[in-house]
PDB file of N, CA and C in Angstrom:
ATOM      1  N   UNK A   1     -34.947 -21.830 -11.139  1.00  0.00           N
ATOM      2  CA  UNK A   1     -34.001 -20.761 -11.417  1.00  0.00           C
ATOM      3  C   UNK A   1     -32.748 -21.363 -12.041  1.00  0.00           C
ATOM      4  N   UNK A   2     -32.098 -20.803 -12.989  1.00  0.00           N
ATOM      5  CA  UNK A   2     -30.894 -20.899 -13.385  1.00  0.00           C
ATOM      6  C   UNK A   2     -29.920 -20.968 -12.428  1.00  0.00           C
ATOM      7  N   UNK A   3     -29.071 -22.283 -12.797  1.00  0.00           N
ATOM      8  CA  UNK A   3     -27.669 -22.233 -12.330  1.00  0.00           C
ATOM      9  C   UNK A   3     -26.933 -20.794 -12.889  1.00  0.00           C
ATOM     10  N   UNK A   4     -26.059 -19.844 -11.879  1.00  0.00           N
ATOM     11  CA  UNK A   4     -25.193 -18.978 -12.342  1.00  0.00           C
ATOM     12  C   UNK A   4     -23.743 -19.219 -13.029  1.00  0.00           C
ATOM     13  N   UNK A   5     -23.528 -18.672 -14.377  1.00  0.00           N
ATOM     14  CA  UNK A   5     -21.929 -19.633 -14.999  1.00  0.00           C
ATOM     15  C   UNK A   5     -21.222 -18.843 -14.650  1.00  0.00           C
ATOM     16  N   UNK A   6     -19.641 -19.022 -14.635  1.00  0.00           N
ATOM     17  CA  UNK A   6     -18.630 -18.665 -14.861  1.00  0.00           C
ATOM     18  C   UNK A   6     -17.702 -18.862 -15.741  1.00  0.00           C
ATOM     19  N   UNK A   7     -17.542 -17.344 -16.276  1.00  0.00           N
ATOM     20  CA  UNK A   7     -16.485 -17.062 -17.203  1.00  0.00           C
ATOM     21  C   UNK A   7     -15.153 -16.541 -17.271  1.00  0.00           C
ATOM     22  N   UNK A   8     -14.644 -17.255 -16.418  1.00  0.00           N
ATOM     23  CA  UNK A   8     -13.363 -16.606 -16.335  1.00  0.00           C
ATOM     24  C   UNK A   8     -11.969 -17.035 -17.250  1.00  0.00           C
ATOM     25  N   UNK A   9     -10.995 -15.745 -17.486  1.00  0.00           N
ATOM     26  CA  UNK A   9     -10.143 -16.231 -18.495  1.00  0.00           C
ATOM     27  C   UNK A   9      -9.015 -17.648 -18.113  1.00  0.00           C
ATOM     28  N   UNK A  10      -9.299 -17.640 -16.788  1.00  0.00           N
ATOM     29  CA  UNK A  10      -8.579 -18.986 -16.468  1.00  0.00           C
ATOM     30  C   UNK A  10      -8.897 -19.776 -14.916  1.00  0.00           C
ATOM     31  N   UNK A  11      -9.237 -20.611 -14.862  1.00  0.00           N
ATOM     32  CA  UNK A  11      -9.556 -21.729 -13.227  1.00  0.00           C
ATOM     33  C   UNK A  11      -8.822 -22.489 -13.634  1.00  0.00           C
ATOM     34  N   UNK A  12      -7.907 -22.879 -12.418  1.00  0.00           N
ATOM     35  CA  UNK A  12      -7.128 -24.072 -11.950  1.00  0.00           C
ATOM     36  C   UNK A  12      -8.087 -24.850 -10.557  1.00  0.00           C
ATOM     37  N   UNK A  13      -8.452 -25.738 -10.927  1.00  0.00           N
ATOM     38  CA  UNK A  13      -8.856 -26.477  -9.298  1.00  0.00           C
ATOM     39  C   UNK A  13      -7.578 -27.586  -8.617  1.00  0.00           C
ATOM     40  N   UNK A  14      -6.595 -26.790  -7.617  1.00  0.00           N
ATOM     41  CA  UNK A  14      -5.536 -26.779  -6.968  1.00  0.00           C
ATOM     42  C   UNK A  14      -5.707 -28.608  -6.330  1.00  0.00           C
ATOM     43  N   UNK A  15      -7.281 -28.232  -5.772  1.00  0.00           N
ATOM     44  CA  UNK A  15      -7.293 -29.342  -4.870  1.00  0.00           C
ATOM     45  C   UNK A  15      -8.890 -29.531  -4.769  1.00  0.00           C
ATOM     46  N   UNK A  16      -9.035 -31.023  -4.456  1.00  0.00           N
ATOM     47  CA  UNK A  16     -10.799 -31.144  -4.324  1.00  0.00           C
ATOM     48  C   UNK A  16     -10.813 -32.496  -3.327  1.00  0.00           C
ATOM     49  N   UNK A  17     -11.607 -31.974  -2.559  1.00  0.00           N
ATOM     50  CA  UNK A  17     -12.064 -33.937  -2.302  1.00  0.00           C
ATOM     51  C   UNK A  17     -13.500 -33.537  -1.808  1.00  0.00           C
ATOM     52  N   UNK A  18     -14.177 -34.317  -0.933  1.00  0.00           N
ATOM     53  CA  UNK A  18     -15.518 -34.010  -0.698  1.00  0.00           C
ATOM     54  C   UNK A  18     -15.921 -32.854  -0.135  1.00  0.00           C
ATOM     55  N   UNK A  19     -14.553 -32.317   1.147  1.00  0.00           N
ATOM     56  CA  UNK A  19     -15.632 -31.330   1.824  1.00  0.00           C
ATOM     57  C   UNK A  19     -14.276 -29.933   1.470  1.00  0.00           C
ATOM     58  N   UNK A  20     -13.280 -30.336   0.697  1.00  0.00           N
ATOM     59  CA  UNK A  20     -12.604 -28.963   0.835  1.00  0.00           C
ATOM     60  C   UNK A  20     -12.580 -28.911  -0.793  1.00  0.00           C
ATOM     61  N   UNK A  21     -12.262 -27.481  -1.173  1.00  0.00           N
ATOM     62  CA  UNK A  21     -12.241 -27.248  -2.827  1.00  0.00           C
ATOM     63  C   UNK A  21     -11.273 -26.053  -2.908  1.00  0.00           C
ATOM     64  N   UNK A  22     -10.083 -26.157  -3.358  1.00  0.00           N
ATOM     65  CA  UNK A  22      -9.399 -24.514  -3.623  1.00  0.00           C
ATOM     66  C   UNK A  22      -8.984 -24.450  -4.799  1.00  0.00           C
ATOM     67  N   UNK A  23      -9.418 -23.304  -5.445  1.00  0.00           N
ATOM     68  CA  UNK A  23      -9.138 -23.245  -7.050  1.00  0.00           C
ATOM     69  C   UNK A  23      -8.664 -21.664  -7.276  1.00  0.00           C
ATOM     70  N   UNK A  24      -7.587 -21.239  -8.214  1.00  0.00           N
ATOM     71  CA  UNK A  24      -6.958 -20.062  -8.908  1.00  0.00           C
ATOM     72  C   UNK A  24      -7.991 -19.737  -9.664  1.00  0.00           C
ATOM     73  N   UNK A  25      -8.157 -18.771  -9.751  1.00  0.00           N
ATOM     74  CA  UNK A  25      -9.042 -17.902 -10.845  1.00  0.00           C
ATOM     75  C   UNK A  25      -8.831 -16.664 -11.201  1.00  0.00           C
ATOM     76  N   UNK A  26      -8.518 -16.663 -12.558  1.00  0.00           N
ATOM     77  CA  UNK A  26      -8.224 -15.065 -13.213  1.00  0.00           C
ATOM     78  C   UNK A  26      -9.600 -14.894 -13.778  1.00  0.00           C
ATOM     79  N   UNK A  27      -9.580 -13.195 -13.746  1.00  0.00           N
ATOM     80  CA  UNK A  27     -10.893 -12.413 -13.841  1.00  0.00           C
ATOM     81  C   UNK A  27     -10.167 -11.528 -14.954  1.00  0.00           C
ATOM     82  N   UNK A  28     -10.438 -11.036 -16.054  1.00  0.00           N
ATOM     83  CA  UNK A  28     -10.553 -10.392 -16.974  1.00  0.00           C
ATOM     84  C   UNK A  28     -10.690  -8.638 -16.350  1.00  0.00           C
ATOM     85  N   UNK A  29     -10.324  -8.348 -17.312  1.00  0.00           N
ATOM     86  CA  UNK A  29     -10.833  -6.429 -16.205  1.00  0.00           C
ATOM     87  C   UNK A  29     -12.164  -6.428 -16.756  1.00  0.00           C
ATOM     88  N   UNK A  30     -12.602  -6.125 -15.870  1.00  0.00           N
ATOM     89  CA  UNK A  30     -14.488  -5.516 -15.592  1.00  0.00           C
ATOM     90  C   UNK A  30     -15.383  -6.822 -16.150  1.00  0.00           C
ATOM     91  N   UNK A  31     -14.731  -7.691 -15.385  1.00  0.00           N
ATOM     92  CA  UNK A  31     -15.573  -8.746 -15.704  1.00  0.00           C
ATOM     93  C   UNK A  31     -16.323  -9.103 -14.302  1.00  0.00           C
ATOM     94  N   UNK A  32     -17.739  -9.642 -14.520  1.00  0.00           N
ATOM     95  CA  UNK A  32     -18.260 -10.214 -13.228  1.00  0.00           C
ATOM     96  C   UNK A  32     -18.650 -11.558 -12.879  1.00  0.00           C
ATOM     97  N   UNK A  33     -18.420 -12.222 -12.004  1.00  0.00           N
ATOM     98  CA  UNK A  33     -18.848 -13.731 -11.475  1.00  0.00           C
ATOM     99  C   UNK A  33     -20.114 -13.383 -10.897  1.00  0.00           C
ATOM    100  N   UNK A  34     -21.493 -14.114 -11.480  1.00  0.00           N
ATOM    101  CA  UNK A  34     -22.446 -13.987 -11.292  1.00  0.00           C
ATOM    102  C   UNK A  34     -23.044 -14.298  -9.837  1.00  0.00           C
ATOM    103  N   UNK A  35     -23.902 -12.998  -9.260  1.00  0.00           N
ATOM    104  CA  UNK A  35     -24.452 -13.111  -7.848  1.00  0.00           C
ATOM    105  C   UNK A  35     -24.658 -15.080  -8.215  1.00  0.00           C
ATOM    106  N   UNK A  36     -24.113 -15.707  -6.437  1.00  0.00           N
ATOM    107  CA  UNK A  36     -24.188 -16.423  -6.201  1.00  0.00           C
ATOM    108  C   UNK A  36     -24.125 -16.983  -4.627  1.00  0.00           C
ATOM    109  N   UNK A  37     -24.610 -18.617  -4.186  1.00  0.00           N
ATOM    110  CA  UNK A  37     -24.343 -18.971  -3.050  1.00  0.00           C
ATOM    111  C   UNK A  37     -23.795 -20.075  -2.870  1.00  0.00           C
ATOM    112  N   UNK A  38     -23.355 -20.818  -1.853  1.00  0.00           N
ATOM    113  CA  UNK A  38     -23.115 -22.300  -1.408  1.00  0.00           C
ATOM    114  C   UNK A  38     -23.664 -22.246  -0.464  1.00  0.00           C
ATOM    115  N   UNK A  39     -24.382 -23.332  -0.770  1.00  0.00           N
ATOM    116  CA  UNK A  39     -25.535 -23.700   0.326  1.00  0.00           C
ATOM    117  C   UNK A  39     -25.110 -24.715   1.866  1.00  0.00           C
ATOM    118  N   UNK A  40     -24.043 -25.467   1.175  1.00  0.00           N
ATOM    119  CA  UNK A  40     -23.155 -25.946   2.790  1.00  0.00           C
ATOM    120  C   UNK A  40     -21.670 -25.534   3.056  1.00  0.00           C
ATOM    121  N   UNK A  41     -20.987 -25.127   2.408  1.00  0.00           N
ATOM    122  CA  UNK A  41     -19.708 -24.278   2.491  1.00  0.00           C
ATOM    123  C   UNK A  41     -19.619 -23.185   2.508  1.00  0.00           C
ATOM    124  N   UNK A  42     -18.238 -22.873   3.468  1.00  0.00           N
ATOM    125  CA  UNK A  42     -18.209 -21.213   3.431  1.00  0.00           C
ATOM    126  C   UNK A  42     -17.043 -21.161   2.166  1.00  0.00           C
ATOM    127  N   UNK A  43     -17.027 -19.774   2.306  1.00  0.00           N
ATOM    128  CA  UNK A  43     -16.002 -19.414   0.865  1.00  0.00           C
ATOM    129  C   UNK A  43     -15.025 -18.612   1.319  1.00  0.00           C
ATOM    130  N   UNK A  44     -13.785 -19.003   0.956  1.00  0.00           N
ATOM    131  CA  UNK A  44     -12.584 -17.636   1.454  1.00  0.00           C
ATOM    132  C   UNK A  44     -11.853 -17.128   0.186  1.00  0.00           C
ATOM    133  N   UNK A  45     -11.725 -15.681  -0.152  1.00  0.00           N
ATOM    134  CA  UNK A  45     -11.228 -15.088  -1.210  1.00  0.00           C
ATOM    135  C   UNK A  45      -9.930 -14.399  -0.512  1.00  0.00           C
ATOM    136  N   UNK A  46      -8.976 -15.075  -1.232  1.00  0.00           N
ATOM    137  CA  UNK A  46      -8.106 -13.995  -1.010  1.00  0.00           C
ATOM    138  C   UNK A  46      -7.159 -13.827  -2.301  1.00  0.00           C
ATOM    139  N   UNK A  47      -6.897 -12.488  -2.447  1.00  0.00           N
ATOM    140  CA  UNK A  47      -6.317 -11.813  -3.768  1.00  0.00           C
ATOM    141  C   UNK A  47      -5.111 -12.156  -3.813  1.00  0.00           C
ATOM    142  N   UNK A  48      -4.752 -12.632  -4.830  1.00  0.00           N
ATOM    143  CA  UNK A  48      -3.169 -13.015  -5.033  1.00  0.00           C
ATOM    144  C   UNK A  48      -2.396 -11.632  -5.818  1.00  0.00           C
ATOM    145  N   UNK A  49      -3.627 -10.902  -7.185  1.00  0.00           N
ATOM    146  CA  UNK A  49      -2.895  -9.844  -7.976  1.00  0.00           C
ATOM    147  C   UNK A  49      -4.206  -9.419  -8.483  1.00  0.00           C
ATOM    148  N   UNK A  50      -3.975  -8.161  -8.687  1.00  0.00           N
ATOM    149  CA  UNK A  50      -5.076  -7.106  -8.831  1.00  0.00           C
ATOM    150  C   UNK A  50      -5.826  -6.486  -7.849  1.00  0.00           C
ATOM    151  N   UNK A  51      -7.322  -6.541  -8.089  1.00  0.00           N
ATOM    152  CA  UNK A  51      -8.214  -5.869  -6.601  1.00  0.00           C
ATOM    153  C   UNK A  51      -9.532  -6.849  -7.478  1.00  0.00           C
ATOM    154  N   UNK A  52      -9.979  -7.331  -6.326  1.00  0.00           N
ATOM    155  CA  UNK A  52     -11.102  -8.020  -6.489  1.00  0.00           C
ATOM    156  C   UNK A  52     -12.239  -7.422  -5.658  1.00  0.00           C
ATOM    157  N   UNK A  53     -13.538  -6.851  -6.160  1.00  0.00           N
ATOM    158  CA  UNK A  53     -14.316  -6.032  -5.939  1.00  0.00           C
ATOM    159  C   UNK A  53     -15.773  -7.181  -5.079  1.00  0.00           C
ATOM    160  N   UNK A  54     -15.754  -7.076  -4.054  1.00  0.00           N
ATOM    161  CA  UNK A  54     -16.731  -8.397  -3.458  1.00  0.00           C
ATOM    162  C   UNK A  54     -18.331  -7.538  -2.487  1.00  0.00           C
ATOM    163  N   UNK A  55     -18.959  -8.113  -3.177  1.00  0.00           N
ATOM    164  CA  UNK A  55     -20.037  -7.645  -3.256  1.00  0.00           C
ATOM    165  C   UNK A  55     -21.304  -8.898  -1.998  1.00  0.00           C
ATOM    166  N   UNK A  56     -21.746  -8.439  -1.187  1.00  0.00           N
ATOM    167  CA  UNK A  56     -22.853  -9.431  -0.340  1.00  0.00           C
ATOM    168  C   UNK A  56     -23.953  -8.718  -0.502  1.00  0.00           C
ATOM    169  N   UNK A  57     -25.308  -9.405  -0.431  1.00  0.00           N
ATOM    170  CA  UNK A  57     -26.463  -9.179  -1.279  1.00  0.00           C
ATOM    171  C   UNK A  57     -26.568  -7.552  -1.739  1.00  0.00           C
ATOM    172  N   UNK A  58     -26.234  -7.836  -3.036  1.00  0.00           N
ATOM    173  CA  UNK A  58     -26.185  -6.789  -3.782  1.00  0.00           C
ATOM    174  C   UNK A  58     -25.488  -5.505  -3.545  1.00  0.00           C
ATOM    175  N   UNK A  59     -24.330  -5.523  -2.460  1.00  0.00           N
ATOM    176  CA  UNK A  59     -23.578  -4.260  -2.028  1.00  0.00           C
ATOM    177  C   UNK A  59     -22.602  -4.324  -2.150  1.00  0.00           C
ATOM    178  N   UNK A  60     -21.409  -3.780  -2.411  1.00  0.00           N
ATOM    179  CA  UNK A  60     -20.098  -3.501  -2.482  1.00  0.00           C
ATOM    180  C   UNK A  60     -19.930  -3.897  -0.352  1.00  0.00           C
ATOM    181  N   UNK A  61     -19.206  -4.451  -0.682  1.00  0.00           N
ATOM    182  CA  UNK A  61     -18.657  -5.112   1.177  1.00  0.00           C
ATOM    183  C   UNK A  61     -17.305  -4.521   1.039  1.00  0.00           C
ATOM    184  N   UNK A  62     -16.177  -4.586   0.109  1.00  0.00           N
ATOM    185  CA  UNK A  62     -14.929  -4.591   0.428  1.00  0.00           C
ATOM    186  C   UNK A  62     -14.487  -4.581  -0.931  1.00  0.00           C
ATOM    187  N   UNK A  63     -13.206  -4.193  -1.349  1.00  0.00           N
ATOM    188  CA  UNK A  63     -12.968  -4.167  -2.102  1.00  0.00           C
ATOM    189  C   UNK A  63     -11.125  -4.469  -1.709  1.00  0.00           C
ATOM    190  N   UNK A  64     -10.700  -6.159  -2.264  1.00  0.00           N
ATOM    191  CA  UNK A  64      -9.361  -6.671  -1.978  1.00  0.00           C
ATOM    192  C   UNK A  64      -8.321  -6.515  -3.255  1.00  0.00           C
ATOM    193  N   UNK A  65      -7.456  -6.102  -2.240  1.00  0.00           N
ATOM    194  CA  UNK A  65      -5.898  -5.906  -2.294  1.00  0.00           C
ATOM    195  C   UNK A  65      -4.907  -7.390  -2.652  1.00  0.00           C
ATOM    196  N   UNK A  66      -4.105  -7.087  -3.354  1.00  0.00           N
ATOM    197  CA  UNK A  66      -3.066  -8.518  -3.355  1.00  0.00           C
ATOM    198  C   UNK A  66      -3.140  -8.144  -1.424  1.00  0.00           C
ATOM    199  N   UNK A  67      -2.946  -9.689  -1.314  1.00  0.00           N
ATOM    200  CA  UNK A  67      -2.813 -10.287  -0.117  1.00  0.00           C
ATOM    201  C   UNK A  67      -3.933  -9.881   1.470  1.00  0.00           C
ATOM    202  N   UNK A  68      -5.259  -9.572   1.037  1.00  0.00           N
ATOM    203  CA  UNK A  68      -5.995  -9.300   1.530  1.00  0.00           C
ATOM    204  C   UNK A  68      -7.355 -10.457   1.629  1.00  0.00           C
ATOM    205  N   UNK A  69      -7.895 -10.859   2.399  1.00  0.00           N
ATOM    206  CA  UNK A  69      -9.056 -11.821   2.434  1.00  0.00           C
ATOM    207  C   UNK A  69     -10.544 -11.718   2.588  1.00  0.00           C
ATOM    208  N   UNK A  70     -11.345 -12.486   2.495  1.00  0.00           N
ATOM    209  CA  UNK A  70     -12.453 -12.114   3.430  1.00  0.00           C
ATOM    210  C   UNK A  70     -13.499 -13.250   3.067  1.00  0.00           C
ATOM    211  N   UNK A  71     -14.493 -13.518   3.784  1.00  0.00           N
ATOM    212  CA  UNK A  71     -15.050 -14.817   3.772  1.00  0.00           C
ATOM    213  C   UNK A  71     -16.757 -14.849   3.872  1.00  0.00           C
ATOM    214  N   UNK A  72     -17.261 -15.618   2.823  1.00  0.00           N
ATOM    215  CA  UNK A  72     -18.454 -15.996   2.759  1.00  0.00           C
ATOM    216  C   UNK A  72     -19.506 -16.821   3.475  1.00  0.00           C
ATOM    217  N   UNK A  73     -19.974 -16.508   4.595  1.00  0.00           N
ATOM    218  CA  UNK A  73     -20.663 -17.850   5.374  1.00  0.00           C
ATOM    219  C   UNK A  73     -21.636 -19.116   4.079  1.00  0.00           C
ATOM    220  N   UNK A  74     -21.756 -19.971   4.525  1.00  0.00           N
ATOM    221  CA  UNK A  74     -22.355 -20.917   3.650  1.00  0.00           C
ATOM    222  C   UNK A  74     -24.341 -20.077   3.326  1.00  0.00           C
ATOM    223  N   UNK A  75     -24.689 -19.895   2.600  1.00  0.00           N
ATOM    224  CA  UNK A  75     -25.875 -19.522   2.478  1.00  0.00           C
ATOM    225  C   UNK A  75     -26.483 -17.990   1.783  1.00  0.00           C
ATOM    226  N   UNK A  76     -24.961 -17.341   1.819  1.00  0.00           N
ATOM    227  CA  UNK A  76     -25.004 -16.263   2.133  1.00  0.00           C
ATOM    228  C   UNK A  76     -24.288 -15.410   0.422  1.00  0.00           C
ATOM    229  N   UNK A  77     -25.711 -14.992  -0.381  1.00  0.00           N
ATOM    230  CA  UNK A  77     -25.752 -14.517  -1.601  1.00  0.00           C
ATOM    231  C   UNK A  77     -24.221 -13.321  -1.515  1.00  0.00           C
ATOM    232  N   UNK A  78     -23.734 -13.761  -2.775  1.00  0.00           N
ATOM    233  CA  UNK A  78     -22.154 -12.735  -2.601  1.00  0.00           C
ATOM    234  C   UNK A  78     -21.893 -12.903  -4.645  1.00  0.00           C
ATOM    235  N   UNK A  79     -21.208 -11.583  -4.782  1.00  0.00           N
ATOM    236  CA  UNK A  79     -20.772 -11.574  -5.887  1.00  0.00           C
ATOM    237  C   UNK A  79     -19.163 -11.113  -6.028  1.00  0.00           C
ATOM    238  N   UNK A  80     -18.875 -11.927  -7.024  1.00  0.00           N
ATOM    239  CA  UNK A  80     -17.118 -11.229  -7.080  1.00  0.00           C
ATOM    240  C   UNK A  80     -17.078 -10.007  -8.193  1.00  0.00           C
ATOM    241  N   UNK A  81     -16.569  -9.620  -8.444  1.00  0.00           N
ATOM    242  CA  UNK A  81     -16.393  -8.868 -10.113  1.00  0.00           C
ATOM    243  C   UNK A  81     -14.614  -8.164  -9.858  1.00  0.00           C
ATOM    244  N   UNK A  82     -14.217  -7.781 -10.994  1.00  0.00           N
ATOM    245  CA  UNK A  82     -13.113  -7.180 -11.179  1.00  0.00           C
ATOM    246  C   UNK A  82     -13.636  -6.242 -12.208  1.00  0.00           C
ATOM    247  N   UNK A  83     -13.434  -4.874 -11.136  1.00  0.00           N
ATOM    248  CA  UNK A  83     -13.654  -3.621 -11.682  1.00  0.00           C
ATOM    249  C   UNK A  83     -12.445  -2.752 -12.753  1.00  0.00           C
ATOM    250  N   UNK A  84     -11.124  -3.321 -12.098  1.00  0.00           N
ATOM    251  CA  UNK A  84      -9.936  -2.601 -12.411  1.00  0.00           C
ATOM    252  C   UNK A  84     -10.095  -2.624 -13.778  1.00  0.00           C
ATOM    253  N   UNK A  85      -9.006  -1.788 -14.662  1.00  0.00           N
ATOM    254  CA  UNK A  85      -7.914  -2.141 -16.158  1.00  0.00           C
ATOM    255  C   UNK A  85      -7.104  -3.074 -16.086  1.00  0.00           C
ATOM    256  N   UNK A  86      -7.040  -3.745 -15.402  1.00  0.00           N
ATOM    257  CA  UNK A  86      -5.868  -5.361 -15.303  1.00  0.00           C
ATOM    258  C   UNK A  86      -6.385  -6.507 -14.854  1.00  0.00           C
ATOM    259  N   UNK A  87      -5.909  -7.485 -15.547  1.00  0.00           N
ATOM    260  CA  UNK A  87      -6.732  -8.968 -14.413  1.00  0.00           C
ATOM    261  C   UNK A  87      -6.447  -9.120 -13.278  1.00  0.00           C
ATOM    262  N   UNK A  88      -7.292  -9.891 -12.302  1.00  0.00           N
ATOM    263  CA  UNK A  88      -7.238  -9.927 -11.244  1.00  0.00           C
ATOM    264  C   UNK A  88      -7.462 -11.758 -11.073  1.00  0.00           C
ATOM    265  N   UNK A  89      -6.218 -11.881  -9.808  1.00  0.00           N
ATOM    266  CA  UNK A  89      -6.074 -13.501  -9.902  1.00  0.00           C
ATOM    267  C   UNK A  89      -6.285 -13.757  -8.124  1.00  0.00           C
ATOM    268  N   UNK A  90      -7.142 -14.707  -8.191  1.00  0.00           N
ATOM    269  CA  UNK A  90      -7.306 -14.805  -6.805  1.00  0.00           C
ATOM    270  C   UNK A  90      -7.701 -16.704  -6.263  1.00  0.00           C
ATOM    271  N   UNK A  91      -7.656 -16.609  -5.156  1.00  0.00           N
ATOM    272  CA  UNK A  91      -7.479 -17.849  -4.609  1.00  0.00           C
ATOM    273  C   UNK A  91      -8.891 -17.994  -3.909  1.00  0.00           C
ATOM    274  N   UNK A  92      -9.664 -18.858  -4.025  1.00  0.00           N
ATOM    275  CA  UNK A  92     -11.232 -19.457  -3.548  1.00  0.00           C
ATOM    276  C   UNK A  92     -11.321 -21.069  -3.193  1.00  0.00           C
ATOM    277  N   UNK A  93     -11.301 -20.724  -1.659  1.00  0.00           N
ATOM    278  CA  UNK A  93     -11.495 -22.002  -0.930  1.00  0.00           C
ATOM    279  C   UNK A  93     -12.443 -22.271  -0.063  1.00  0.00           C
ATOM    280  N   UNK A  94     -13.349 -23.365  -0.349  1.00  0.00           N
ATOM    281  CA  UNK A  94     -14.419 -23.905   0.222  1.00  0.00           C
ATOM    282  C   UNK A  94     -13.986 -24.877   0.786  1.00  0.00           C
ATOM    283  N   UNK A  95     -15.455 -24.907   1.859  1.00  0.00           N
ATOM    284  CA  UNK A  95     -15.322 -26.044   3.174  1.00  0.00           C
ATOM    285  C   UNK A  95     -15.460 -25.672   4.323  1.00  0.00           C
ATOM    286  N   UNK A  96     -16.034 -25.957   5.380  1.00  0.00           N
ATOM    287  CA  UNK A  96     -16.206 -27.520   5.278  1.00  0.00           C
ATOM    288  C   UNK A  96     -17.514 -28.070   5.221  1.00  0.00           C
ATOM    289  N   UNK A  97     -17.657 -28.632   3.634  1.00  0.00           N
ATOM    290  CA  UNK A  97     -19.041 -29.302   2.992  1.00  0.00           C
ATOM    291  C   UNK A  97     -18.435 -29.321   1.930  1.00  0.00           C
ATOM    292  N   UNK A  98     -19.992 -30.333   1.114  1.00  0.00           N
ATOM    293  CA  UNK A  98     -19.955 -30.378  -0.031  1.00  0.00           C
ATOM    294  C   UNK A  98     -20.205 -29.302  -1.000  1.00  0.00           C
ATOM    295  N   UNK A  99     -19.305 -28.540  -2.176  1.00  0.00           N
ATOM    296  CA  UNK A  99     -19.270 -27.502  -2.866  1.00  0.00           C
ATOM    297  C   UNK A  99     -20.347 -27.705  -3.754  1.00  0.00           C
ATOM    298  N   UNK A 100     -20.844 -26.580  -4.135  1.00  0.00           N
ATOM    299  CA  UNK A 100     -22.108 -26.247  -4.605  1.00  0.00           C
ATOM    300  C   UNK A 100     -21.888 -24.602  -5.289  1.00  0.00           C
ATOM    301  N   UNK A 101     -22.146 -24.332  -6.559  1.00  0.00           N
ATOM    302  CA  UNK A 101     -22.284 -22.779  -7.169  1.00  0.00           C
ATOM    303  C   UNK A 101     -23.946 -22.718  -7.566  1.00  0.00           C
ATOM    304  N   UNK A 102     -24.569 -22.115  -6.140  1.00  0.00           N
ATOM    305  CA  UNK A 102     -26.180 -22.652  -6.608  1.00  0.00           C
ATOM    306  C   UNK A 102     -26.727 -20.556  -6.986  1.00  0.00           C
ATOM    307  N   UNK A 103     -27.744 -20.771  -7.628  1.00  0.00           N
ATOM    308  CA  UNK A 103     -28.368 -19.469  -7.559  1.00  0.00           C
ATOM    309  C   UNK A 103     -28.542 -18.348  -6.004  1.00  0.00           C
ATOM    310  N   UNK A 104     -28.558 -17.447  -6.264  1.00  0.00           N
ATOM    311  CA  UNK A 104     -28.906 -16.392  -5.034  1.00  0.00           C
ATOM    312  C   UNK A 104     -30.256 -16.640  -4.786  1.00  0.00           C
ATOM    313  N   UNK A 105     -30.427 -16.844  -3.321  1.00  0.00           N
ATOM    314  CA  UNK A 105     -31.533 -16.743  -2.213  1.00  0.00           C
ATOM    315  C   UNK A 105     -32.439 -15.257  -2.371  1.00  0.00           C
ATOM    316  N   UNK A 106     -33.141 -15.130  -2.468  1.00  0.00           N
ATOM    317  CA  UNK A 106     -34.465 -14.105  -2.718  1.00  0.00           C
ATOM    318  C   UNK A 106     -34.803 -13.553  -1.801  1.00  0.00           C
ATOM    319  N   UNK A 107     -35.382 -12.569  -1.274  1.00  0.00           N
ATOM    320  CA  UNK A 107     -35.941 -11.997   0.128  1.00  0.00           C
ATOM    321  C   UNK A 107     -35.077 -11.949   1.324  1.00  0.00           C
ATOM    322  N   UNK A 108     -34.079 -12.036   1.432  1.00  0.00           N
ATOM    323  CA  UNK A 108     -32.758 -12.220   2.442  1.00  0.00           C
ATOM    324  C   UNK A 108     -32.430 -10.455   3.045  1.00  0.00           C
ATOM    325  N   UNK A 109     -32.676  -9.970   3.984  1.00  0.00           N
ATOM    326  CA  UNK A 109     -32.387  -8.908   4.433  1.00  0.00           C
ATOM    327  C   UNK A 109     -31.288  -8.553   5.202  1.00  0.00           C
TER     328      UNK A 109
END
């Protein structure tokens, strides 16, 4: 299976070492970050500006606010997208493991 890319109009990676990773990312309006997982890290999103639309296997879960969070267990298929008319800039931090943007898990109920 294909690695999933990302296209976003801008990533900063803040900070990295082996088991932690936090990086800025602006999202374009109605743009989407392709269904994805990390296979040993969890993931924490939290919205700095706009609304970031967060999706777990294939469902709308929540939909974040500037200064609102919510978190990905390691394994666990999730998609971001920005639905709005404005970009949306948000903060994504992994750990504790080694970071990984691997394809979505199949048959997962």
């Amino acid at each position: 299976m294909d690695k999933p890319t990302l296209h976003p109009v801008a990533m900063e990676i803040i900070m990295q070492n082996e088991t932690v990773r936090v990086s800025e990312i602006t999202l374009a309006p109605h743009s989407p970050v392709p269904e994805h997982q990390h296979t040993e890290s969890e993931e924490i999103c939290y919205c700095l500006e706009g609304e970031l639309t967060c999706h777990v296997d294939g469902r709308i879960e929540r939909v974040l606010k500037q200064g609102q969070k919510t978190r990905f267990p390691a394994g666990r298929n999730h998609q971001l997208s920005n639905a709005a008319e404005t970009p949306c800039r948000y903060l994504l931090i992994h750990g504790v493991g080694k970071f990984d943007f691997a394809p979505p898990k199949r048959g997962r109920t």
